[in-house]
Every structure is written in C-alpha cells, then in structure tokens.
N, C-alpha and C. Protein backbone atom coordinates (compact mmCIF):
# COMPACT_ATOMS: atom_id res chain seq x y z
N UNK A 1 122.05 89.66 160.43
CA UNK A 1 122.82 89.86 161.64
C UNK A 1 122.87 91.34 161.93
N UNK A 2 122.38 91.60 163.02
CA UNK A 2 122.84 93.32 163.45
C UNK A 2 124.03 93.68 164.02
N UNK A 3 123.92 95.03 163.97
CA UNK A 3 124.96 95.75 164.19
C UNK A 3 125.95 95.62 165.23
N UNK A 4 127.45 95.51 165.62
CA UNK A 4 128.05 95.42 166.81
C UNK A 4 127.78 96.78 167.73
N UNK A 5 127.22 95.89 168.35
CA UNK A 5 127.32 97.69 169.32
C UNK A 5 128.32 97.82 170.84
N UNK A 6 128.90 98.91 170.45
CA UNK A 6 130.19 99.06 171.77
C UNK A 6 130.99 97.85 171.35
N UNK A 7 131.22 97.58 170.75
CA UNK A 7 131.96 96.49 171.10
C UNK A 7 132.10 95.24 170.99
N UNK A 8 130.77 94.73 171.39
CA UNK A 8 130.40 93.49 172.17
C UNK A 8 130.60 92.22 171.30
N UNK A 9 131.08 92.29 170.28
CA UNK A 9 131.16 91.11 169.48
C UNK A 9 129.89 91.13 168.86
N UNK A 10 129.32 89.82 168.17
CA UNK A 10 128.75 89.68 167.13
C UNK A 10 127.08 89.94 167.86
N UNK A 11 126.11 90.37 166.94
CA UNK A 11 124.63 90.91 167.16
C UNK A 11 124.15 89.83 168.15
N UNK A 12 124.69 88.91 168.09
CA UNK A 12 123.42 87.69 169.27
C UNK A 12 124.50 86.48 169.45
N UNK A 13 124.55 86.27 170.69
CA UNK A 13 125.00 85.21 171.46
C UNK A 13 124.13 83.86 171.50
N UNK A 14 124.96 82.64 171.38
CA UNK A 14 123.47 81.65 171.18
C UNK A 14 123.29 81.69 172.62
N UNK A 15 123.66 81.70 173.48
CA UNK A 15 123.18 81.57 174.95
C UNK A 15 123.40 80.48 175.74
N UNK A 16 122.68 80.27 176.96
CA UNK A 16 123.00 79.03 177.22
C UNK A 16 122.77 77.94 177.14
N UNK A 17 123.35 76.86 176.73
CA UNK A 17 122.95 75.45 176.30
C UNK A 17 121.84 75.76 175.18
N UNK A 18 121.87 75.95 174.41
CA UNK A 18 121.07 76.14 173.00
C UNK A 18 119.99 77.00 173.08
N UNK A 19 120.06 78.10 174.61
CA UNK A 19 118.80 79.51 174.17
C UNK A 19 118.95 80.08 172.98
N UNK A 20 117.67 80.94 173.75
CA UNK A 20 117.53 81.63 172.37
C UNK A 20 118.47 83.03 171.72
N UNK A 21 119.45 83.01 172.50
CA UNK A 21 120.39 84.19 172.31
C UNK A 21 119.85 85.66 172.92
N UNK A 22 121.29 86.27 173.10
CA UNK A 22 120.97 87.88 173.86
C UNK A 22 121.21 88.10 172.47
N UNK A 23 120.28 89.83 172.68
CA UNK A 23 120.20 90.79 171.77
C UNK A 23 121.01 91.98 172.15
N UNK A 24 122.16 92.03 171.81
CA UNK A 24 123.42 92.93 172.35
C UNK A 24 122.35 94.65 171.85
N UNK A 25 122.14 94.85 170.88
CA UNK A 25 121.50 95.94 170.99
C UNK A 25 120.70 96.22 172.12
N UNK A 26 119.57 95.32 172.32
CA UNK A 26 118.82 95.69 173.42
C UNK A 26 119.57 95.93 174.71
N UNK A 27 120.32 95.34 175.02
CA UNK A 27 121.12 94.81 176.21
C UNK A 27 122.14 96.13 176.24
N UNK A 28 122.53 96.74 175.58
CA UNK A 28 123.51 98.21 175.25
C UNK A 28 122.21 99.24 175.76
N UNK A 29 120.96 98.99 174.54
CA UNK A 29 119.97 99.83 174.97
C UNK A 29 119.73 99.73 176.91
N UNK A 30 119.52 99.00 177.21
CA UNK A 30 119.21 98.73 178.56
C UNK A 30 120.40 99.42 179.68
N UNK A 31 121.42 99.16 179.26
CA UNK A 31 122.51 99.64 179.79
C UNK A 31 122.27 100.93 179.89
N UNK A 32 122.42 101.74 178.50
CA UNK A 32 122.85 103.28 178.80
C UNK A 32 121.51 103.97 178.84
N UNK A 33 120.82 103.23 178.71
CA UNK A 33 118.77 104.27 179.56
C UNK A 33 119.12 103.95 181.20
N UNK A 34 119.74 103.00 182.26
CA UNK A 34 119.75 102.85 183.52
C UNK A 34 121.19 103.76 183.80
N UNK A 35 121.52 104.15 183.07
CA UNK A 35 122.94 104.98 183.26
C UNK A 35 122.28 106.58 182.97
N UNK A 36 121.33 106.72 181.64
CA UNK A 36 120.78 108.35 181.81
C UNK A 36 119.83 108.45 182.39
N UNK A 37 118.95 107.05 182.98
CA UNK A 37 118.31 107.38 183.81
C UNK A 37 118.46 107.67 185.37
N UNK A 38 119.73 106.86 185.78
CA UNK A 38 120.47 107.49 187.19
C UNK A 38 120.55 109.04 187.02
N UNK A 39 121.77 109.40 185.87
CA UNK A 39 122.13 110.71 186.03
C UNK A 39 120.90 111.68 185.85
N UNK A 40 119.63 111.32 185.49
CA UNK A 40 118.57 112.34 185.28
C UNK A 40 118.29 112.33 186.41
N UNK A 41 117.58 111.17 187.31
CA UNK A 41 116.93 111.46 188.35
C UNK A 41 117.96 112.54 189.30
N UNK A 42 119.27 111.88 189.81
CA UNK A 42 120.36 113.25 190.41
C UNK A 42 120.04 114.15 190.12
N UNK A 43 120.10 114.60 188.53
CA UNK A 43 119.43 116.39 188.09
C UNK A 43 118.68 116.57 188.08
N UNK A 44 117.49 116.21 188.21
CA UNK A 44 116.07 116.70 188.85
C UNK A 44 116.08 116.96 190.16
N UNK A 45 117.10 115.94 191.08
CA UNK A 45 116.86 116.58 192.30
C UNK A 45 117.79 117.77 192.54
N UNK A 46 118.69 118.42 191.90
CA UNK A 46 119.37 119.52 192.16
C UNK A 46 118.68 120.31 191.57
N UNK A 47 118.25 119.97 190.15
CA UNK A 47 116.85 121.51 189.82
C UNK A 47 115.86 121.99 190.57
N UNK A 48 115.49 120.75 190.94
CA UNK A 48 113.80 121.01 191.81
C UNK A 48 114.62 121.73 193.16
N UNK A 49 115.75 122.00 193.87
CA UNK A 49 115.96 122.46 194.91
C UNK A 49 116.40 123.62 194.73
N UNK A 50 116.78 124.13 193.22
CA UNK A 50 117.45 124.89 192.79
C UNK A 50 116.10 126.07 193.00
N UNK A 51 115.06 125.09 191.88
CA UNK A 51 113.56 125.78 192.09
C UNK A 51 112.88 126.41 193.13
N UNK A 52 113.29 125.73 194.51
CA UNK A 52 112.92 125.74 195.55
C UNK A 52 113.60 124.95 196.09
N UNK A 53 114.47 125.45 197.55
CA UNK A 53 114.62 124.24 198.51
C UNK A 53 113.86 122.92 198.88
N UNK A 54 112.63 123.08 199.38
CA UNK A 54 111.89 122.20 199.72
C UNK A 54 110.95 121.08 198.06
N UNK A 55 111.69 121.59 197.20
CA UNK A 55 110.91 121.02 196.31
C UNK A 55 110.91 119.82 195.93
N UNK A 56 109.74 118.69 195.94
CA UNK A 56 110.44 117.43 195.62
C UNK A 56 111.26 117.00 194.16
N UNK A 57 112.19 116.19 194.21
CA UNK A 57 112.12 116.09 192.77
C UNK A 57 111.74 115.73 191.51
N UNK A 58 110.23 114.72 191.69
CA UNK A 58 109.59 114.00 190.92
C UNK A 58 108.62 115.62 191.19
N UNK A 59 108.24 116.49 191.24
CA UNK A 59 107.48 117.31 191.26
C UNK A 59 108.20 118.33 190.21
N UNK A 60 108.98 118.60 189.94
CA UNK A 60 110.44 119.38 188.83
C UNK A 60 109.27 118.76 187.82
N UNK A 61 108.54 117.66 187.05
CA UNK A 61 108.22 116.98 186.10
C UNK A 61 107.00 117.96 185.83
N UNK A 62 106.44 118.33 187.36
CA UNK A 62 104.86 118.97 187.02
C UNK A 62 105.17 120.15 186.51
N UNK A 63 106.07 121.10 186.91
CA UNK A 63 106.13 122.21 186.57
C UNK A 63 106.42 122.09 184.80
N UNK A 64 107.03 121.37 184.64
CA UNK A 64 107.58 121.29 182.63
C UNK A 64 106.31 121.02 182.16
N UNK A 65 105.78 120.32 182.46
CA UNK A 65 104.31 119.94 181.48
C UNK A 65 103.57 121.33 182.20
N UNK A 66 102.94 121.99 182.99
CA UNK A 66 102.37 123.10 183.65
C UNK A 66 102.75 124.38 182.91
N UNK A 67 103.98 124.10 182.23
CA UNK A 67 104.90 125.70 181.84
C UNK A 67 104.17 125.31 180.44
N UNK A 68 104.50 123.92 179.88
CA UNK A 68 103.78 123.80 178.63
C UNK A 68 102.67 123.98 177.60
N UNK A 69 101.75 123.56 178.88
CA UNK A 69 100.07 123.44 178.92
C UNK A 69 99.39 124.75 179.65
N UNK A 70 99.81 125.06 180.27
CA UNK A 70 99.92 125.97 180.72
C UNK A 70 98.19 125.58 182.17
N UNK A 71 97.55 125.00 181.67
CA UNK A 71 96.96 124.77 182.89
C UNK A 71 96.38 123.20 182.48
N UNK A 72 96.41 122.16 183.67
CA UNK A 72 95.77 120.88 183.66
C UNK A 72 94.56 120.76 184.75
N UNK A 73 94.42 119.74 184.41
CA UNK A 73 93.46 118.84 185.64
C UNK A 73 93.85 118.01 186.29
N UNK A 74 94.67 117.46 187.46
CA UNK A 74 95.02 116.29 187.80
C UNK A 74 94.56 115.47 187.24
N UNK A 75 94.11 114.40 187.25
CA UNK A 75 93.79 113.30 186.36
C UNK A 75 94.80 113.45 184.94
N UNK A 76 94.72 114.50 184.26
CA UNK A 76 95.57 114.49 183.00
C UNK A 76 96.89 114.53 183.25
N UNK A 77 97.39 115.06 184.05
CA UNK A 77 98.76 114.81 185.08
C UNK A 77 99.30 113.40 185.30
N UNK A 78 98.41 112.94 186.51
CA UNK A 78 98.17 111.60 186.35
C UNK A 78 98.73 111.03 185.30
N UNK A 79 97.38 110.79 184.69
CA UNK A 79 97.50 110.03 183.31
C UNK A 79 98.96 110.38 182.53
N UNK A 80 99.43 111.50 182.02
CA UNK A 80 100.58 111.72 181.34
C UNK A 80 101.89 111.31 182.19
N UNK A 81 101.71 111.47 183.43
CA UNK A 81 103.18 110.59 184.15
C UNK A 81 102.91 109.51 184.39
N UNK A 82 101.99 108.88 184.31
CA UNK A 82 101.63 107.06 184.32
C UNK A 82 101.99 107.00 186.07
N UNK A 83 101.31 107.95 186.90
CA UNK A 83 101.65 107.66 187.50
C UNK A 83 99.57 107.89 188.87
N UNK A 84 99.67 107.44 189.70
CA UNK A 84 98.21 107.16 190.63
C UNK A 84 97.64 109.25 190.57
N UNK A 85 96.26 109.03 190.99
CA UNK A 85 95.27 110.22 191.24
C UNK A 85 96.51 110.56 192.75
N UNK A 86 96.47 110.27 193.94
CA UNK A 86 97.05 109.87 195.16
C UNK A 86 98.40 110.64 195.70
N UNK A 87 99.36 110.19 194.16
CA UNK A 87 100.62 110.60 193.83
C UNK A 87 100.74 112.15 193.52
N UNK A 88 99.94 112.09 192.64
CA UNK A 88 99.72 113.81 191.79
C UNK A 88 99.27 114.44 193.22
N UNK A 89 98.02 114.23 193.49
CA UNK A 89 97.76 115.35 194.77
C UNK A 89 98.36 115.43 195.49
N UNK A 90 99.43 114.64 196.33
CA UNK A 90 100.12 115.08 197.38
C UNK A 90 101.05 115.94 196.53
N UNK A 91 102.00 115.61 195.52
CA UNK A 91 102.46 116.58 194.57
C UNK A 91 101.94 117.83 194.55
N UNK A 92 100.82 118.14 194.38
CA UNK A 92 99.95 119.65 193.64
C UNK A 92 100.17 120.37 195.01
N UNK A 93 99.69 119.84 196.22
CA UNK A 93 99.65 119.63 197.33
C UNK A 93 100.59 120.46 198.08
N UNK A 94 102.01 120.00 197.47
CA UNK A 94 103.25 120.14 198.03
C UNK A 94 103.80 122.10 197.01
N UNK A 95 103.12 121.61 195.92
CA UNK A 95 103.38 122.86 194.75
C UNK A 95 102.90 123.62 195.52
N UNK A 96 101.75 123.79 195.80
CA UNK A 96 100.81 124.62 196.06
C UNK A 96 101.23 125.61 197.45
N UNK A 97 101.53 124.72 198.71
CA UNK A 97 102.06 125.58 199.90
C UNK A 97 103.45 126.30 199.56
N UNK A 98 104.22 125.50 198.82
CA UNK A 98 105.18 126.51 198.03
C UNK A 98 104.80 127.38 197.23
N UNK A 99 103.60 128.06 196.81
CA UNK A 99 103.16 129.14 195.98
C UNK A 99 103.80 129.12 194.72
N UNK A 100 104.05 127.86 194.07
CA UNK A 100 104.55 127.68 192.62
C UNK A 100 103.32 127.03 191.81
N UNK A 101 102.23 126.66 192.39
CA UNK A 101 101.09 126.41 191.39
C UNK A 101 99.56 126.56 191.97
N UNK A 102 98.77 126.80 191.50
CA UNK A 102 97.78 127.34 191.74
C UNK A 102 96.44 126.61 191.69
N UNK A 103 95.25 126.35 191.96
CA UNK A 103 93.99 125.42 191.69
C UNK A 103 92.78 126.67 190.94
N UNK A 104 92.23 126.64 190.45
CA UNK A 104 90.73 126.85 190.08
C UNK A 104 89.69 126.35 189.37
N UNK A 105 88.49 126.91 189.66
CA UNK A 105 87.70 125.82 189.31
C UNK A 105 87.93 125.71 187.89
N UNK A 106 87.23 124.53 187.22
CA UNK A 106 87.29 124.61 185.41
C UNK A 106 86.18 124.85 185.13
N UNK A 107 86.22 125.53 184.15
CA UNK A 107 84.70 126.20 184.05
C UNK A 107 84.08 125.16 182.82
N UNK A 108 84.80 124.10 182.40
CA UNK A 108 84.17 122.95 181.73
C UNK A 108 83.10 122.22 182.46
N UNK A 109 83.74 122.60 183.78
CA UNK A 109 83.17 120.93 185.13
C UNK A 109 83.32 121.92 186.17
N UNK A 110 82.34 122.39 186.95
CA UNK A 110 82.45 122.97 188.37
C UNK A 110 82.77 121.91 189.67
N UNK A 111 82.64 120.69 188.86
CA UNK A 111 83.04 119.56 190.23
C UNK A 111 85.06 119.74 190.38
N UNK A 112 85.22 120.20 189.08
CA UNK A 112 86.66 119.51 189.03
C UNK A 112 87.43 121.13 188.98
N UNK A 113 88.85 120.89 189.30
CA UNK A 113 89.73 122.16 189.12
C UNK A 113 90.98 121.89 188.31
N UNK A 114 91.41 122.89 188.07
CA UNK A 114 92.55 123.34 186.71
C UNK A 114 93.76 123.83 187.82
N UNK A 115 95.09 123.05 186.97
CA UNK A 115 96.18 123.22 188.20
C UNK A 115 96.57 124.71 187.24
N UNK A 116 97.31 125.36 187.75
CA UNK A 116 98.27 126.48 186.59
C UNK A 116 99.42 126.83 187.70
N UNK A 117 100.23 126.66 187.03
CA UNK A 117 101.82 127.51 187.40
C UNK A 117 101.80 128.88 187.61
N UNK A 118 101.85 128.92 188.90
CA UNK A 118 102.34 130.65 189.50
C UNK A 118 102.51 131.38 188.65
N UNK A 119 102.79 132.75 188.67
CA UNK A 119 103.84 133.73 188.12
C UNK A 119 105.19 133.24 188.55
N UNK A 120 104.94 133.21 189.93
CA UNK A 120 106.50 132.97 190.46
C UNK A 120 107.43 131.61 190.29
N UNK A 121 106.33 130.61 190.40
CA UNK A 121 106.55 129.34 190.38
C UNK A 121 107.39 129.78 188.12
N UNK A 122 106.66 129.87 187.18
CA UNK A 122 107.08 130.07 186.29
C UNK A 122 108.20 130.86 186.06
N UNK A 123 108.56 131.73 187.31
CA UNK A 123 109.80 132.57 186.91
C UNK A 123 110.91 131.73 187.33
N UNK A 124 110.71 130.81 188.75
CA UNK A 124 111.55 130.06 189.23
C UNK A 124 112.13 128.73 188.45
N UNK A 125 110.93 128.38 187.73
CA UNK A 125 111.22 127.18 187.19
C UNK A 125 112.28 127.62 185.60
N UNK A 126 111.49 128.69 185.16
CA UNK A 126 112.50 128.93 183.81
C UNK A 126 113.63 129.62 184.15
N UNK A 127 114.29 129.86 185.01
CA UNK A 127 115.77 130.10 185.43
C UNK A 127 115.90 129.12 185.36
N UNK A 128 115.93 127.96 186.10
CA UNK A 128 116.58 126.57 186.02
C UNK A 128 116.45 125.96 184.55
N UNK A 129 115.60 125.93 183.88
CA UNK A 129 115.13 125.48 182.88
C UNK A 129 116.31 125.85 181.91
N UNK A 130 116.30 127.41 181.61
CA UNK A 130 117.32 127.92 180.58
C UNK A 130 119.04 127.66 181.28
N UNK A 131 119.01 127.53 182.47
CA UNK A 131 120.25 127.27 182.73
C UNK A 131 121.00 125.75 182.32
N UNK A 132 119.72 124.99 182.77
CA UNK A 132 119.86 123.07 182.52
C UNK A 132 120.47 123.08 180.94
N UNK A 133 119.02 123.72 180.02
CA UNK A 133 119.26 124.17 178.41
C UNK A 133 120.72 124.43 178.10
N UNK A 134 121.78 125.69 179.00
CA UNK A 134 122.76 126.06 178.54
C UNK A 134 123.98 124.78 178.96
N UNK A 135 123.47 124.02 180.06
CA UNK A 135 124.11 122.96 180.07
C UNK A 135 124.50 121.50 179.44
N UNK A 136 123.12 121.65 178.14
CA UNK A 136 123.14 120.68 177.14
C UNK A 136 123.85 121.35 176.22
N UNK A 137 123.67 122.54 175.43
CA UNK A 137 124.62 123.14 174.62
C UNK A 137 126.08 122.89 174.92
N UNK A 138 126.31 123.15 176.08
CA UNK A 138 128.18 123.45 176.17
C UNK A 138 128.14 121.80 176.02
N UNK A 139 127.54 120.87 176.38
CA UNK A 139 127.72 119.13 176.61
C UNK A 139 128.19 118.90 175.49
N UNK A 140 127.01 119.39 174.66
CA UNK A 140 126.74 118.95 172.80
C UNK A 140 127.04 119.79 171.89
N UNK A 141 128.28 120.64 172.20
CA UNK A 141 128.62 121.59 170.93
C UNK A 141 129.25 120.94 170.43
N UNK A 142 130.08 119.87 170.43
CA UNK A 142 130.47 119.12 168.99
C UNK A 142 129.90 118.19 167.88
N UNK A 143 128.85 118.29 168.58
CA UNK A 143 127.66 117.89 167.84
C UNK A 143 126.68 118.36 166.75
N UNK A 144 126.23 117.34 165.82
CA UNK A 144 125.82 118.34 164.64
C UNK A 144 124.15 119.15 165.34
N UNK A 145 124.04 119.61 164.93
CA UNK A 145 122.27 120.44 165.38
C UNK A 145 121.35 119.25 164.38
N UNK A 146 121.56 118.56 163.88
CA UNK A 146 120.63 117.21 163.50
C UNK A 146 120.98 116.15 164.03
N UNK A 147 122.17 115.70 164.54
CA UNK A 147 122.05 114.72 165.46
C UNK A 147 121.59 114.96 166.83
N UNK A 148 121.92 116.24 167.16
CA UNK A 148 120.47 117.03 168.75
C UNK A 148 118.80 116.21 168.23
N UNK A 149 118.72 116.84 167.12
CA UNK A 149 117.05 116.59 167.05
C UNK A 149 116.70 115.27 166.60
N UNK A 150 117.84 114.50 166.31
CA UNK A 150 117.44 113.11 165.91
C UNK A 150 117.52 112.36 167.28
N UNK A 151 118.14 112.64 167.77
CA UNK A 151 118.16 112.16 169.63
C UNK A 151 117.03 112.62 170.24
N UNK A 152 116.31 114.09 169.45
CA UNK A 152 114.97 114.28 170.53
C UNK A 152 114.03 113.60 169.86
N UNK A 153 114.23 113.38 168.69
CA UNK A 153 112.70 112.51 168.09
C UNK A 153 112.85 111.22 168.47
N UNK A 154 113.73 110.26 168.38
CA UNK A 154 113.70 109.09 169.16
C UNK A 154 113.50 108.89 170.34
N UNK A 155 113.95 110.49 171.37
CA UNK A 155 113.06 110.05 172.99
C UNK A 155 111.44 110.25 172.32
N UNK A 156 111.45 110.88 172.15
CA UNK A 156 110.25 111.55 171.81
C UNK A 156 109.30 109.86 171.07
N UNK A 157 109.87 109.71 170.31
CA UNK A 157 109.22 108.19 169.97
C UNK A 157 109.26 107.47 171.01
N UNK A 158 110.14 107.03 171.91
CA UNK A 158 110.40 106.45 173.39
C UNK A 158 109.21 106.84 174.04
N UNK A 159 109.06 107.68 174.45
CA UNK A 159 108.24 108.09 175.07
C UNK A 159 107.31 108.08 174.82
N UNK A 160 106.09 107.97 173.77
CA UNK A 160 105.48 107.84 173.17
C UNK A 160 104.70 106.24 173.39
N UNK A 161 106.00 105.57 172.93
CA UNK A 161 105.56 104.38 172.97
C UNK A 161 105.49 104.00 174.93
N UNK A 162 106.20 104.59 175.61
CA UNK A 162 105.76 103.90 176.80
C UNK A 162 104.61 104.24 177.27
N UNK A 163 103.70 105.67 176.82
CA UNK A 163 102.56 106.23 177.11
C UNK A 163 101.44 105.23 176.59
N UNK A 164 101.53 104.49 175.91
CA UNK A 164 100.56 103.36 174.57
C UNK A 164 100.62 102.47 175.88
C-alpha cells in the first residue's frame, strides 16, 4: 500500500463498481504539476516582457537553452521543446527583429544556419534570469540546499523522461 499523500486517505480507492482504483499519488502528482504549471506559464509571460516588451512568452524558453548552448540549429530547438520546425521559426523570427538573437551560416552545413543570442539579447535575458534566481532563494530559504537539488534532479528526471 502507498503512501497517503495530502491527505487523501488510503493509497488507492477501489473505484467504481469494482474498477480498478485511483492512484492518489498520481492524482496529487497531476494536481500540483497543473498548479506549477499555471503559475510558470504567468512567469514566463512577465519575464519574457520584462526581457522585452514585445517578447513572446513561449520564446523566454529559447533564450535559456541559447544562453546555455550558446549557439543551435533550429531543428535542435525544435526537437528539444518537442515542439514543430514552423513554431521555432516564427519564434527565431520574432527574436531576431527584436535584436536578441542572431542567424549564421554553420560552417558544418552551408545549407543550414546556427541561431546565437545577442550580446544584448544575453544581457537582457540574464537580468531577468538572476532576478527570477533571487526569487527562488527568498521562496526557499527555509529549505535545506539538498532538498533544492533533490527537487532539481527529479524535474530534471521529469523532463528527461518526457523528451524519450
């Protein structure tokens, strides 16, 4: 039998008329990922405007992997946000007339080009960045500094597994 979580009474409900029972863990899990996933999307859109007025907020995502990698290819963009070729370019698209990211060719493939983050675009984005940062600290100072990193290795496994 697993664990009570929040509350909820015992690990599994038989359900209705003799199912197969809820899984209160999952069902907690489900809960509070559609609860940090509301409040994330909201703060992406106040960063990305923070970044830039006009900035979208699913575009806030390119610049973090861009600051990381420091230069991509669409397609690898793409691919790492699970998200269409279509999507990304109007994105790069949108970076780009804002002078926060840049194209050149790749000198792997002359057919194809390498996105890279501005100077400016990188100065803009890591103000917000270290500010968001100082906003998890003051959140989580009663917190141990191993339960921080045990919360980032499990997104980090999360994430992982939704990329598979």
């Amino acid at each position: 039998m697993g664990a009570d979580v929040h509350g909820n009474g015992t690990a599994k409900d038989p359900g209705p008329a003799g199912g197969s029972g809820v899984d209160h863990e999952f069902l907690a899990l489900e809960r509070e990922l559609a609860v940090f996933l509301r409040r994330a999307r909201a703060s992406s859109g106040e960063m990305a405007r923070e970044v830039h007025p006009e900035l979208e907020p699913a575009a806030y995502g390119l610049l973090v992997r861009l600051d990381e990698n420091n230069c991509q290819r669409a397609t690898e963009l793409a691919a790492y946000f699970g998200v269409g070729k279509a999507t990304i370019s109007r994105q790069l698209r949108a970076l780009e007339e804002l002078g926060l990211v840049t194209r050149e060719p790749d000198p792997a493939d002359g057919r194809a080009s390498l996105v890279r983050i501005t100077d400016e675009g990188r100065a803009r984005f890591r103000r917000v960045r270290d500010a968001r940062r100082e906003r998890y600290v003051q959140k989580l100072a009663d917190w141990d500094r191993a339960e921080v990193a045990e919360l980032a290795r499990l997104l980090h496994h999360l994430n992982a597994r939704a990329e598979s």
